[in-house]
C-alpha atoms as a PDB file:
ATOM      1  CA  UNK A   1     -23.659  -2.456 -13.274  1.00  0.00           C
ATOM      2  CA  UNK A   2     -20.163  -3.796 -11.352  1.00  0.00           C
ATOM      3  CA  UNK A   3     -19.014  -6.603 -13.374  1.00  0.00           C
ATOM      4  CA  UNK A   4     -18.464  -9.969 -11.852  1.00  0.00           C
ATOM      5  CA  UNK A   5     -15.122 -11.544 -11.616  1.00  0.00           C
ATOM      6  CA  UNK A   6     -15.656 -15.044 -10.217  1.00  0.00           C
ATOM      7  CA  UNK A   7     -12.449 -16.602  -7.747  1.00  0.00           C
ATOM      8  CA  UNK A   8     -11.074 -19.384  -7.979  1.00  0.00           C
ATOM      9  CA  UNK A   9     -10.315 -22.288  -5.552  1.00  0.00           C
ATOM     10  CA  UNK A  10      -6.314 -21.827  -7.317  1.00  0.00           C
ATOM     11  CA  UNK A  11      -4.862 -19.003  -8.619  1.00  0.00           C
ATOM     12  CA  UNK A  12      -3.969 -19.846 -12.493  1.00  0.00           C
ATOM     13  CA  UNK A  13      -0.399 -19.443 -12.887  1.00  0.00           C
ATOM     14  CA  UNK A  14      -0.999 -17.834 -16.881  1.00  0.00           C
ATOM     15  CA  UNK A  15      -4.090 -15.588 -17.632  1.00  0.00           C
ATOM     16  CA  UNK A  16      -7.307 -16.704 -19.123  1.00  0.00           C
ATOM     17  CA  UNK A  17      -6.560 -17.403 -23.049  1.00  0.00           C
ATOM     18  CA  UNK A  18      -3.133 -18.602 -22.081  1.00  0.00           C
ATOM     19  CA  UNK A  19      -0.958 -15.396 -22.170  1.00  0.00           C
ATOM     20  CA  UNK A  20       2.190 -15.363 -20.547  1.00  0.00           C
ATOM     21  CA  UNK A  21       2.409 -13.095 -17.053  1.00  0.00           C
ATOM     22  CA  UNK A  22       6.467 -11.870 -18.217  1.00  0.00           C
ATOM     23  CA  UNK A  23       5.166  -9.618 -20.766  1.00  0.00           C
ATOM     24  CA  UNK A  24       6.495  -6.065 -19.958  1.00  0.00           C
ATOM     25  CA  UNK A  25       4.011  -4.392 -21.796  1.00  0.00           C
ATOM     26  CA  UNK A  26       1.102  -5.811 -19.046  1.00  0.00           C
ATOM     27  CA  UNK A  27       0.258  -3.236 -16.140  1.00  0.00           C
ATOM     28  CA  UNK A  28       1.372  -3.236 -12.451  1.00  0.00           C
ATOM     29  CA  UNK A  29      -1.493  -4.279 -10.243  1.00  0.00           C
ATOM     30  CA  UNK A  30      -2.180  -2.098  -6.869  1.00  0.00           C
ATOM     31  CA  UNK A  31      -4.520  -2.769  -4.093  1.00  0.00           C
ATOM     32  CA  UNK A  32      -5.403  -1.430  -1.003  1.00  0.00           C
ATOM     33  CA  UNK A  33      -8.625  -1.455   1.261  1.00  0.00           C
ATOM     34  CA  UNK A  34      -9.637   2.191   0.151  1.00  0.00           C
ATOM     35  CA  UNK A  35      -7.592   5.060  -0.827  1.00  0.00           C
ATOM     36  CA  UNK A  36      -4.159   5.046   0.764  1.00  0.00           C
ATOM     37  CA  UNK A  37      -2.765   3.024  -1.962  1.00  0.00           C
ATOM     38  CA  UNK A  38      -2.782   5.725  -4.294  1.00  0.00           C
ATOM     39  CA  UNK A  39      -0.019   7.359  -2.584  1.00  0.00           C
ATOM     40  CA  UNK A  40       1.977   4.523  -4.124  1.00  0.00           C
ATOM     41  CA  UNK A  41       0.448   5.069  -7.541  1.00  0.00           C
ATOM     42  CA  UNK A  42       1.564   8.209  -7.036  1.00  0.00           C
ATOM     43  CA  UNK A  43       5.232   7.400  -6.511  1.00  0.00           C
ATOM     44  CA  UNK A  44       5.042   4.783  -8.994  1.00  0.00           C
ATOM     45  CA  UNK A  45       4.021   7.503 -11.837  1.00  0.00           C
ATOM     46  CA  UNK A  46       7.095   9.526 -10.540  1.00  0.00           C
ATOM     47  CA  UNK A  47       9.703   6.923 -10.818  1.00  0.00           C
ATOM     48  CA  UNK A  48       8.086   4.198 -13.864  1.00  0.00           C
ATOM     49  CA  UNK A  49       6.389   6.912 -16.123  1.00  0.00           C
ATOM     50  CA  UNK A  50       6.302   4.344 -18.725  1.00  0.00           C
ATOM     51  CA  UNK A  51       4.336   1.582 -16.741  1.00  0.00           C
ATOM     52  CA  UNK A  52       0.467   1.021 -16.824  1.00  0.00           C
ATOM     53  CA  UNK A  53      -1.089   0.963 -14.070  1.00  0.00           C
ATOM     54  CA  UNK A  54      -4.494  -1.312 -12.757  1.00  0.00           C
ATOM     55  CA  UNK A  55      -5.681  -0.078  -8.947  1.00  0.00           C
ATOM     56  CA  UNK A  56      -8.098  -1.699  -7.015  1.00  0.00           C
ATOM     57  CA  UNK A  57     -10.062  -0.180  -3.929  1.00  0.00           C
ATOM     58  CA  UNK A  58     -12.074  -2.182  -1.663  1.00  0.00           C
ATOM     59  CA  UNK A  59     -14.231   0.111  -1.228  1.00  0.00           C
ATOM     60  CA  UNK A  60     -16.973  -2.198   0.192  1.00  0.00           C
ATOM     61  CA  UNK A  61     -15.060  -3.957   3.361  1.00  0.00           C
ATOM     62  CA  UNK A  62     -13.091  -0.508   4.706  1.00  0.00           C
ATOM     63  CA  UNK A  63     -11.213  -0.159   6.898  1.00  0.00           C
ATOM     64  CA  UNK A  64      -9.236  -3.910   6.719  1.00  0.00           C
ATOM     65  CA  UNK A  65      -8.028  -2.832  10.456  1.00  0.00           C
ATOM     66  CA  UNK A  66     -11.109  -4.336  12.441  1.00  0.00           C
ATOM     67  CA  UNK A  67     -11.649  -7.503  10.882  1.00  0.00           C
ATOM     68  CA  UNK A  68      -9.658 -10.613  10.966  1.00  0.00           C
ATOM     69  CA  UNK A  69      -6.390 -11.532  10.080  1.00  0.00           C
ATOM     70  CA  UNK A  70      -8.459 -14.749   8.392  1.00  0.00           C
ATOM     71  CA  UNK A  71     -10.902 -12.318   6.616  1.00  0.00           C
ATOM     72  CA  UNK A  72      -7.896 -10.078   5.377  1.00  0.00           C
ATOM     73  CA  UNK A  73      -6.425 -12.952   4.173  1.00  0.00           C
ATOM     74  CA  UNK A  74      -9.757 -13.788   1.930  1.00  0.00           C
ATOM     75  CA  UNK A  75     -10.320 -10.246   1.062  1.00  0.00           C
ATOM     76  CA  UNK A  76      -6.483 -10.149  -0.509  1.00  0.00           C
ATOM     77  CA  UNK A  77      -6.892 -13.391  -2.112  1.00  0.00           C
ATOM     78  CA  UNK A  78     -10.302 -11.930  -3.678  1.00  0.00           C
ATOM     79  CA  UNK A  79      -8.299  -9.145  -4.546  1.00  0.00           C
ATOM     80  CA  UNK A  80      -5.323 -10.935  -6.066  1.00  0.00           C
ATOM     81  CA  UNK A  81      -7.835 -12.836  -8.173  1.00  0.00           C
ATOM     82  CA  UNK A  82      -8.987 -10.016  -9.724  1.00  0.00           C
ATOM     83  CA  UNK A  83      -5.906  -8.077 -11.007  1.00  0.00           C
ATOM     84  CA  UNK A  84      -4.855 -11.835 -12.324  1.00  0.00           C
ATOM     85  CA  UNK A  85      -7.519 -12.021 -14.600  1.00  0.00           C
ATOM     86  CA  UNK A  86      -7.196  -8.480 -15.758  1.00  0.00           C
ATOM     87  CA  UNK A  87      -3.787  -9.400 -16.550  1.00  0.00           C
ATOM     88  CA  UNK A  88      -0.872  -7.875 -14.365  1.00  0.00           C
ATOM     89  CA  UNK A  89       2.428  -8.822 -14.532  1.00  0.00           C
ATOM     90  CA  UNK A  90       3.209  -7.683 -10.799  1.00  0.00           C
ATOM     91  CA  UNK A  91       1.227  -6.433  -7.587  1.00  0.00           C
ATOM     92  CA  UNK A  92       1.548  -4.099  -4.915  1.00  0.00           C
ATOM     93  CA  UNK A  93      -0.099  -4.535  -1.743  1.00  0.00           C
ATOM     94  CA  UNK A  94      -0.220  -1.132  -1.096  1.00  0.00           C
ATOM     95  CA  UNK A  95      -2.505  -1.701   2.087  1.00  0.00           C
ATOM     96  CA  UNK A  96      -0.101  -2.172   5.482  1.00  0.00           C
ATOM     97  CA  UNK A  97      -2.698  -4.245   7.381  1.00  0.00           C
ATOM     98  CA  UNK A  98      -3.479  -6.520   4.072  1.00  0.00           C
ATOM     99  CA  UNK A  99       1.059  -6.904   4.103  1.00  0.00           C
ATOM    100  CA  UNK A 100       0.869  -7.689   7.631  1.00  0.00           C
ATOM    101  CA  UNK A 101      -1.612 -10.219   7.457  1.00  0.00           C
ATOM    102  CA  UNK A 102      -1.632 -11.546   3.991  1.00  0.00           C
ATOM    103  CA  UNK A 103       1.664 -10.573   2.284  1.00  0.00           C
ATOM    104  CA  UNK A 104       3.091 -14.436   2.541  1.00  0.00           C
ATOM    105  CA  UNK A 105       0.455 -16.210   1.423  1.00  0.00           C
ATOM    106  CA  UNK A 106       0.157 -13.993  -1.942  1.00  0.00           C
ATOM    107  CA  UNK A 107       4.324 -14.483  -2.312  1.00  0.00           C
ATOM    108  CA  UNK A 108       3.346 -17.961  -2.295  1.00  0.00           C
ATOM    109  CA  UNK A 109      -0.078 -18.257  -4.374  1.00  0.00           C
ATOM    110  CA  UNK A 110       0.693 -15.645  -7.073  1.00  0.00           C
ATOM    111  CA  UNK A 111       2.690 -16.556 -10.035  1.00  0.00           C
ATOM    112  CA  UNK A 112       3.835 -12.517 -10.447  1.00  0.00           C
ATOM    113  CA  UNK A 113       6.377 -10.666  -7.818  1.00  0.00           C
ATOM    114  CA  UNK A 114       4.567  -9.733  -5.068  1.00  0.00           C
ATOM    115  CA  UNK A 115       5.726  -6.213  -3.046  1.00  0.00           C
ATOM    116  CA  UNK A 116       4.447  -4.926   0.232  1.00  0.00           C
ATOM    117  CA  UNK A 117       4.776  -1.637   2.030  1.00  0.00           C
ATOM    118  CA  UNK A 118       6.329  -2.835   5.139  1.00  0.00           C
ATOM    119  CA  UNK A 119       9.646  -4.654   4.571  1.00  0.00           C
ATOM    120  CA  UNK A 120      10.499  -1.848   2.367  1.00  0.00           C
ATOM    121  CA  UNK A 121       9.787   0.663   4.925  1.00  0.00           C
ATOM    122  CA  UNK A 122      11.234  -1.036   7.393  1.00  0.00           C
ATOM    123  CA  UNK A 123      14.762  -1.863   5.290  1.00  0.00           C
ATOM    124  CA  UNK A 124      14.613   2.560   4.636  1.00  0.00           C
ATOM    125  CA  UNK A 125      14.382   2.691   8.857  1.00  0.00           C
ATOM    126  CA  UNK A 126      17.219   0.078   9.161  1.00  0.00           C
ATOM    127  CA  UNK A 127      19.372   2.050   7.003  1.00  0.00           C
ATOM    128  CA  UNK A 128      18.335   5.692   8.365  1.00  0.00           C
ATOM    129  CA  UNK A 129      18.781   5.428  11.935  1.00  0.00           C
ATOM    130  CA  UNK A 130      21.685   6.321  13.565  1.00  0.00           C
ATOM    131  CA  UNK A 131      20.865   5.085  17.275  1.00  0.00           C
ATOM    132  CA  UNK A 132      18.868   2.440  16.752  1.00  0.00           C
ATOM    133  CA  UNK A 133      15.440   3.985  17.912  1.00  0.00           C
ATOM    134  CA  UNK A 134      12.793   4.199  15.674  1.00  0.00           C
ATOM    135  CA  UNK A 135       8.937   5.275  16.010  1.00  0.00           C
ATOM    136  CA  UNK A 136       6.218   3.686  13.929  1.00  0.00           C
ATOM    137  CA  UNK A 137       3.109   5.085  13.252  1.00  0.00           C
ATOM    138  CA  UNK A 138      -0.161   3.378  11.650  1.00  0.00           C
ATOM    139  CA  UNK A 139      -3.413   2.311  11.890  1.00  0.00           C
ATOM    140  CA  UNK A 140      -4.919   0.009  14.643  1.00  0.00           C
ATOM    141  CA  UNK A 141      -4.967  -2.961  12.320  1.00  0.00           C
ATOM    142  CA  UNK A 142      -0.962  -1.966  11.436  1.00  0.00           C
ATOM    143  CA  UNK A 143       0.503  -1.594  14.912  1.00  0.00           C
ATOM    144  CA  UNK A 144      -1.682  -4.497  16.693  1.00  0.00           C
ATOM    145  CA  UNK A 145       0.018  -6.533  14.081  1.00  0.00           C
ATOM    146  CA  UNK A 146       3.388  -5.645  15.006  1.00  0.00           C
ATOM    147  CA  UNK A 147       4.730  -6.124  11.703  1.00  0.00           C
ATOM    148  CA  UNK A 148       6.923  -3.328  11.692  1.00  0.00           C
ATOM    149  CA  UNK A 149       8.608  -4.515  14.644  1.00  0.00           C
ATOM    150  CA  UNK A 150       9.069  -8.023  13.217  1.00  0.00           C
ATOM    151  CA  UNK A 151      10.538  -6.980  10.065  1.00  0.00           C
ATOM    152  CA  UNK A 152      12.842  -4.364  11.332  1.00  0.00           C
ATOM    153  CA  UNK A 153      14.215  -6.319  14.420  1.00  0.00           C
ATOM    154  CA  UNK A 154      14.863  -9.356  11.535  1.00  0.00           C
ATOM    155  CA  UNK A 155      17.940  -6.902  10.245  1.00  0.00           C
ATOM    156  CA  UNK A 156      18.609  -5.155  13.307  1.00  0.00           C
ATOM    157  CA  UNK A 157      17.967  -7.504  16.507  1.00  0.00           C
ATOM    158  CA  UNK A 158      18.796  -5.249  18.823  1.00  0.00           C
ATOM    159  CA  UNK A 159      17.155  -2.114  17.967  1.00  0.00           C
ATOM    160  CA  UNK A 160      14.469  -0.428  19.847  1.00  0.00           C
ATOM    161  CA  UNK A 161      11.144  -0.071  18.288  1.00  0.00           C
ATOM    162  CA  UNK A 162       8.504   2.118  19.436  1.00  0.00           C
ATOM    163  CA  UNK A 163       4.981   1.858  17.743  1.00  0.00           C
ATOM    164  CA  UNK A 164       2.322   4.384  18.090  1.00  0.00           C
ATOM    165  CA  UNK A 165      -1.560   3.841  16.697  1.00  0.00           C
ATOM    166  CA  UNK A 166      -2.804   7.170  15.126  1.00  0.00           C
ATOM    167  CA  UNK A 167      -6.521   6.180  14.241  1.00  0.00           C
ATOM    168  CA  UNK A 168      -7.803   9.801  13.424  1.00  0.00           C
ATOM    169  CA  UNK A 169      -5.004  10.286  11.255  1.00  0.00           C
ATOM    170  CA  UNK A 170      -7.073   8.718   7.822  1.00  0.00           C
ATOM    171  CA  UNK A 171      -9.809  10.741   8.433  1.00  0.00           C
ATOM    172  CA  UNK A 172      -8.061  13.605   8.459  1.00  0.00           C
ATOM    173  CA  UNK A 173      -6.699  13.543   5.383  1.00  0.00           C
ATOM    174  CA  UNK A 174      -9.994  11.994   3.595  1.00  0.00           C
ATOM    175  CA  UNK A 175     -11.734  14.810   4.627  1.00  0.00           C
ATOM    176  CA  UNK A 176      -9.531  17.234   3.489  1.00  0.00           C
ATOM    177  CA  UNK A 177      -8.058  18.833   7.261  1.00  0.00           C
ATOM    178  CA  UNK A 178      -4.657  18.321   6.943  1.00  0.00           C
ATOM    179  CA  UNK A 179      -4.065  21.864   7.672  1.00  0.00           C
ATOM    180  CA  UNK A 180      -7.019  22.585  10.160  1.00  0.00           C
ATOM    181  CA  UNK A 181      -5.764  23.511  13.519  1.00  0.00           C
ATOM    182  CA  UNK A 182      -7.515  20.746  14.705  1.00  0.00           C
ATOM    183  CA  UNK A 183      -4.975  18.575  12.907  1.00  0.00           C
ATOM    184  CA  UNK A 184      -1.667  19.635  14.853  1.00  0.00           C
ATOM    185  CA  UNK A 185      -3.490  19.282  18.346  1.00  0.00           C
ATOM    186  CA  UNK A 186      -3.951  15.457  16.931  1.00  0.00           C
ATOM    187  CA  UNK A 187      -1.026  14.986  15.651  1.00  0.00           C
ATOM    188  CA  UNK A 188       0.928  16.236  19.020  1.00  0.00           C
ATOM    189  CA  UNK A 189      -1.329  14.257  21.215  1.00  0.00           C
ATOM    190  CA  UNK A 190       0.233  11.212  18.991  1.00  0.00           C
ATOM    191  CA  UNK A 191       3.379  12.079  17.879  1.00  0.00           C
ATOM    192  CA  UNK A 192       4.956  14.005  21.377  1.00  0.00           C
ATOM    193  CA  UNK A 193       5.388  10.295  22.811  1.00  0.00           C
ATOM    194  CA  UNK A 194       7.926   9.574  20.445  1.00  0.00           C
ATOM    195  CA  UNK A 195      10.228  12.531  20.962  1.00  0.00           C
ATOM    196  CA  UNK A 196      10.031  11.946  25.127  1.00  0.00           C
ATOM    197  CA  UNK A 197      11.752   8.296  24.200  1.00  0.00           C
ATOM    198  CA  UNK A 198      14.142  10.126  21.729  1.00  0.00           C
ATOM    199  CA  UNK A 199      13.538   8.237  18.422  1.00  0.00           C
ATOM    200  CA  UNK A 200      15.834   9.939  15.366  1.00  0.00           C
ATOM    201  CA  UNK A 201      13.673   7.752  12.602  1.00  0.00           C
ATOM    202  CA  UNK A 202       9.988   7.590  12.174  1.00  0.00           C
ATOM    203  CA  UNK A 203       8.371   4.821   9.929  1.00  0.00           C
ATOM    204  CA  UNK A 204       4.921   6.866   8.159  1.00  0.00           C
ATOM    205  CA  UNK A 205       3.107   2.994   8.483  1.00  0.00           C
ATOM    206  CA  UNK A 206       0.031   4.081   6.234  1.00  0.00           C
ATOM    207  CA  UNK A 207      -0.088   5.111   3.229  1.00  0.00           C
ATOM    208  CA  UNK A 208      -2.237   7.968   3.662  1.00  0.00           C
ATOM    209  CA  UNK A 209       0.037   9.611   5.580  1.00  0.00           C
ATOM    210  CA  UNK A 210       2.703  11.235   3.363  1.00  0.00           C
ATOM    211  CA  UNK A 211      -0.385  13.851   2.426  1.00  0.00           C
ATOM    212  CA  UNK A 212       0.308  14.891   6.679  1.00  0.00           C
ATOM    213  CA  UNK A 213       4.418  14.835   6.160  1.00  0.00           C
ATOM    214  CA  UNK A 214       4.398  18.611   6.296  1.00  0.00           C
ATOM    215  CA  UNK A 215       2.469  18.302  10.048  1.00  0.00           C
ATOM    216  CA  UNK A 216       4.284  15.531  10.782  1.00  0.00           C
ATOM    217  CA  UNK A 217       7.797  17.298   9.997  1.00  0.00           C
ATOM    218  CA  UNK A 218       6.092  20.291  11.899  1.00  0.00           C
ATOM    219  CA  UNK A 219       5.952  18.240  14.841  1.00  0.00           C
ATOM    220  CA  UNK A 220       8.972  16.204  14.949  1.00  0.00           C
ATOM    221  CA  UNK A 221      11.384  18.698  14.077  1.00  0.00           C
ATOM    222  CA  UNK A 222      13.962  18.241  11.944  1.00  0.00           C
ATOM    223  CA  UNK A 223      16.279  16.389  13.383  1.00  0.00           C
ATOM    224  CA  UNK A 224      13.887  12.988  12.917  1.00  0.00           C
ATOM    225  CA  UNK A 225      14.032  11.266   9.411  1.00  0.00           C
ATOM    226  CA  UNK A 226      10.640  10.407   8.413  1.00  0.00           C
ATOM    227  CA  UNK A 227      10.499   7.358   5.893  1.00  0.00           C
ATOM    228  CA  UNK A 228       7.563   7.120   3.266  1.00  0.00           C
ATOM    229  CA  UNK A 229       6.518   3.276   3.025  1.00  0.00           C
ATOM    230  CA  UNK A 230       4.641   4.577  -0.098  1.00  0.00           C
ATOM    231  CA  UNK A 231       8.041   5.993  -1.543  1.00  0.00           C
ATOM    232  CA  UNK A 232       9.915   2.841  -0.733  1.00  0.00           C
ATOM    233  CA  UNK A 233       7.337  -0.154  -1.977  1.00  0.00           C
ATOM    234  CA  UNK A 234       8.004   2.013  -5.335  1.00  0.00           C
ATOM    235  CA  UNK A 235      11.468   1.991  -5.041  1.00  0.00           C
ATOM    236  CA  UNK A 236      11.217  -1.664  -4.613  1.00  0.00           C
ATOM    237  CA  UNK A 237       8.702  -2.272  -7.501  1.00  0.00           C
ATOM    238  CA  UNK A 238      11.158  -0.389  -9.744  1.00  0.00           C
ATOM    239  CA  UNK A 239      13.962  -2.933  -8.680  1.00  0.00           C
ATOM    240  CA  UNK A 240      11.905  -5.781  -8.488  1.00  0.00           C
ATOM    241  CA  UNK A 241      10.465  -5.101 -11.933  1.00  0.00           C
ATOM    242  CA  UNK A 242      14.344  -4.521 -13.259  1.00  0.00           C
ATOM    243  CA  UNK A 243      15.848  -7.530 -11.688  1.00  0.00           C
ATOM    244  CA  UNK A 244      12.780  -9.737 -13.805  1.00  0.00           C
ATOM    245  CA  UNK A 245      13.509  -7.881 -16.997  1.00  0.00           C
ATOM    246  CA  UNK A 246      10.000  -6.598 -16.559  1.00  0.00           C
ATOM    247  CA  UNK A 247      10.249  -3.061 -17.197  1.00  0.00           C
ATOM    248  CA  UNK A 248       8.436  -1.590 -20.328  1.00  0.00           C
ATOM    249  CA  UNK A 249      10.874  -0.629 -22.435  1.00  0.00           C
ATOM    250  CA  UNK A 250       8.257   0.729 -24.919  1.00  0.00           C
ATOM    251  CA  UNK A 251       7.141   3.321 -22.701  1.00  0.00           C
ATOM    252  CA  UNK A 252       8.595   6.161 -24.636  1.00  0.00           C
ATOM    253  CA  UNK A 253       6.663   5.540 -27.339  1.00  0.00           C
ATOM    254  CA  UNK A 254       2.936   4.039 -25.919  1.00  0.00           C
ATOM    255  CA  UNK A 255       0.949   6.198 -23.447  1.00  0.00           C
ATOM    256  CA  UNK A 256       0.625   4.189 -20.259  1.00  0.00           C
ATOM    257  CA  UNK A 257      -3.032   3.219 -19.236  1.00  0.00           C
ATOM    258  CA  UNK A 258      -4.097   3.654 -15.921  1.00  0.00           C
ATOM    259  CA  UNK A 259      -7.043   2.322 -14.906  1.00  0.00           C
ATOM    260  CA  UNK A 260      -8.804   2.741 -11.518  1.00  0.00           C
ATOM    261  CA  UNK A 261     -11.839   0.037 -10.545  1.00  0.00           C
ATOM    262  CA  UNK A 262     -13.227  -0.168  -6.606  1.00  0.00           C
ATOM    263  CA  UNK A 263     -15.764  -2.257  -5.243  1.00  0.00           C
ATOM    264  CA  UNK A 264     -18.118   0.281  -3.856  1.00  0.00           C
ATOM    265  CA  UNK A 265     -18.747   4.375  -3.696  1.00  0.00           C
ATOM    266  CA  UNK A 266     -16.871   5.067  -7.485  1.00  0.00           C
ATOM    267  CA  UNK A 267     -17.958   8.260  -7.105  1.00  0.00           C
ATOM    268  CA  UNK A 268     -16.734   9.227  -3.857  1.00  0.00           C
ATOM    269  CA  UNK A 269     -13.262   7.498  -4.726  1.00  0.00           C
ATOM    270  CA  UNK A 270     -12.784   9.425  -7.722  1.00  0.00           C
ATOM    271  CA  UNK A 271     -13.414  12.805  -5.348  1.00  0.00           C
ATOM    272  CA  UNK A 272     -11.139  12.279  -2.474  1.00  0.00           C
ATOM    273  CA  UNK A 273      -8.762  10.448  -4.296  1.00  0.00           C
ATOM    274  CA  UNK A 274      -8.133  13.892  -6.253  1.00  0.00           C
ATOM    275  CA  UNK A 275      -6.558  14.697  -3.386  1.00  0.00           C
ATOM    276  CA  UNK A 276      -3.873  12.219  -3.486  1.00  0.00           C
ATOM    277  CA  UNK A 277      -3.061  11.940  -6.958  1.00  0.00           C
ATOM    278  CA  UNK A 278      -4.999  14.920  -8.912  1.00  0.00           C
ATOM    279  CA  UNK A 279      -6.312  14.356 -12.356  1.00  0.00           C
ATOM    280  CA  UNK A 280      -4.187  11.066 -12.732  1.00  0.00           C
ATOM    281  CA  UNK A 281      -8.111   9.638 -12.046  1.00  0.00           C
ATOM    282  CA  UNK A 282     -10.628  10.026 -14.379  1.00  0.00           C
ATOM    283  CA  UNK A 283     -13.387   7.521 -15.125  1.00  0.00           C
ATOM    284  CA  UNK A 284     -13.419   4.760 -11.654  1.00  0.00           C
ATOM    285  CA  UNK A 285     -15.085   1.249 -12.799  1.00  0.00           C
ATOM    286  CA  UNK A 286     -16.853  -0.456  -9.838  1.00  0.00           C
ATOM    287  CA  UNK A 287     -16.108  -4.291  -9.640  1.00  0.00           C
ATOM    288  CA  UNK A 288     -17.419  -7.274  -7.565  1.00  0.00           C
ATOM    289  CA  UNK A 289     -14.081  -9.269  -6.737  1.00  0.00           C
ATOM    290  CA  UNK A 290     -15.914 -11.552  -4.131  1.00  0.00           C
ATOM    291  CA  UNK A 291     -16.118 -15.047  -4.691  1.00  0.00           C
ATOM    292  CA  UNK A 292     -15.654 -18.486  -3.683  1.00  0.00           C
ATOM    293  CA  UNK A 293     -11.957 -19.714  -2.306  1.00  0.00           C
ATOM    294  CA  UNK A 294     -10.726 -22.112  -0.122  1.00  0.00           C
ATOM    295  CA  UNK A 295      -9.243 -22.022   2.895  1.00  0.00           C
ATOM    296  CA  UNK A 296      -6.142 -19.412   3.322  1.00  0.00           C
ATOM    297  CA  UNK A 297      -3.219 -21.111   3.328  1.00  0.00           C
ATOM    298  CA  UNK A 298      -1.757 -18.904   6.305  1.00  0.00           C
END
C-alpha cells in the first residue's frame, strides 16, 4: 500500500521531531516528473560517492510539459513536502519544466539549498561558446517556457539563442531505441536546424537526453560542444553542498543509502530506469505526496 504523506499549508523549516536540516549525514533529495532525473543521480554517484541519496518520481502526473505552470507549481510543492519530511538536507529539481516553472518559489519556501537544471546548464553554455550562438533542445513544456533563453541572455545579453522542441526524443530512450535507425532520422529532422543557423554550443535541456549524446554527437559533428544539464546541476550540488559545509565527511566509512520512491507504476520505474542508472535501483517504494496547500506563491 503507498504510504500517505500529508502537505502542509507551510513548509516546516526543521523536520518532524525537531532535527536540524544542516546535518551532513541526511540525504540529497531529487525529483523529477518521471525518469529523467536519474541521469542526475547518476552524476551525483560519480562525483559525491559518499552522499545518500532520496529520489522521487511522479510517476502519476507525467509528463509535467502539458499541464500548467500553476499545477507544476503544486505538483513541486507536493513534491518538496515530501523529501522534507523524509529528511533531506538539499534538493534537486532534476525536472527542467518543474525549474522553469517552479524553481523560485521552492528557493523561497524551502529551508534547504535548492538546485535546478537550467541555470547550471545555461552558466556551462555561457562559458562554452565561442560566438555567441547556442541551440537548446527540450521538451515542449521546456522550450515553451523559454527558460533557457532567460537565464542565458541574463549573463550574456547579447547572445543568440536558438531553441528547438524534440518531443519524441523521451520516448526514445524509455523504450530502449536509442540506436534504432529510426532514431537518427528523428534526431536529424530536429537537430539539422541548428547547424543551418551555425550554433557551436548545444544545451541537452532534458535530462533524458545524455542516454542520446552518442546520436546527438553523431549528428552535430564535432565541432559543436554539447553541455549535459544533468552533469552540471551535479557540479553545482557538489559546490553548493561545499560552500554550506554540507558534505558528508563520513562517507568513507558509512555506505550511502539510496532510496528510490515514485508515485505510480514502481515496477515499470525500476525496469526502464535500469537503463539510466543500472543496478544503482533495487527495491522502488510507491508514495502518495498529494495533499492539501495553499495557493503558490508564484
Amino acid at each position: 500500500m503507498a504510504k500517505r504523506v500529508e502537505s502542509r499549508e507551510e513548509i516546516p523549516l526543521r523536520h518532524e521531531g525537531g532535527e536540524d536540516l544542516r546535518d551532513p549525514c541526511l540525504p540529497v533529495g531529487v525529483f523529477d516528473s518521471g525518469l529523467g532525473g536519474l541521469t542526475v543521480v547518476r552524476e551525483l554517484v560519480e562525483r559525491l560517492p559518499g552522499e545518500s541519496l532520496l529520489y522521487f518520481g511522479d510517476t502519476a502526473r507525467l509528463p509535467y510539459g502539458t499541464k500548467s505552470p500553476h499545477a507544476i507549481r503544486r505538483f513541486a510543492r507536493e513534491a518538496a513536502h515530501y523529501l522534507l519530511a523524509e529528511r533531506v538536507k538539499a534538493m534537486v529539481v532534476a525536472c527542467n519544466t518543474a525549474t522553469a516553472h517552479a524553481l523560485e518559489t521552492l528557493e523561497r519556501e524551502v529551508p534547504v539549498p535548492v538546485v535546478g537544471v537550467i541555470e547550471a546548464g545555461a552558466r556551462a553554455a555561457h562559458d562554452a561558446t565561442r560566438t555567441g550562438r547556442i541551440g537548446v533542445i527540450g521538451t515542449p513544456g521546456t522550450i515553451a517556457s523559454g527558460a533557457y533563453d532567460r537565464a542565458v541572455r541574463s549573463l550574456r545579453p547579447h547572445v543568440e539563442v536558438y531553441a528547438q522542441s524534440c518531443p519524441m526524443f523521451v520516448p526514445l530512450v524509455e523504450e530502449g531505441l536509442v540506436e534504432h535507425p529510426a532514431a537518427e532520422l528523428i534526431a536529424r529532422e530536429y537537430l539539422e536546424p541548428l547547424l543551418e543557423v551555425g550554433i557551436d554550443t548545444l544545451v541537452l535541456g532534458c535530462t533524458h537526453y545524455p542516454l542520446l549524446r552518442p546520436l546527438v554527437r553523431r549528428v552535430m559533428g564535432d565541432d559543436v560542444r554539447l553541455i549535459d544539464s544533468a552533469r552540471e546541476a551535479a557540479l553545482d550540488v557538489a559546490s553548493r553542498l561545499e560552500d554550506a559545509a554540507l558534505l558528508n565527511g563520513a562517507g568513507d566509512v558509512t555506505d550511502p543509502v539510496r532510496r528510490f520512491t515514485v508515485s505510480d507504476l514502481p515496477l515499470r520505474f525500476r525496469t526502464v530506469g535500469r537503463r539510466f542508472v543500472g543496478d544503482l535501483i533495487g527495491s522502488v517504494e510507491e508514495v502518495v505526496v498529494e495533499g492539501r496547500l495553499g495557493e503558490c506563491a508564484a
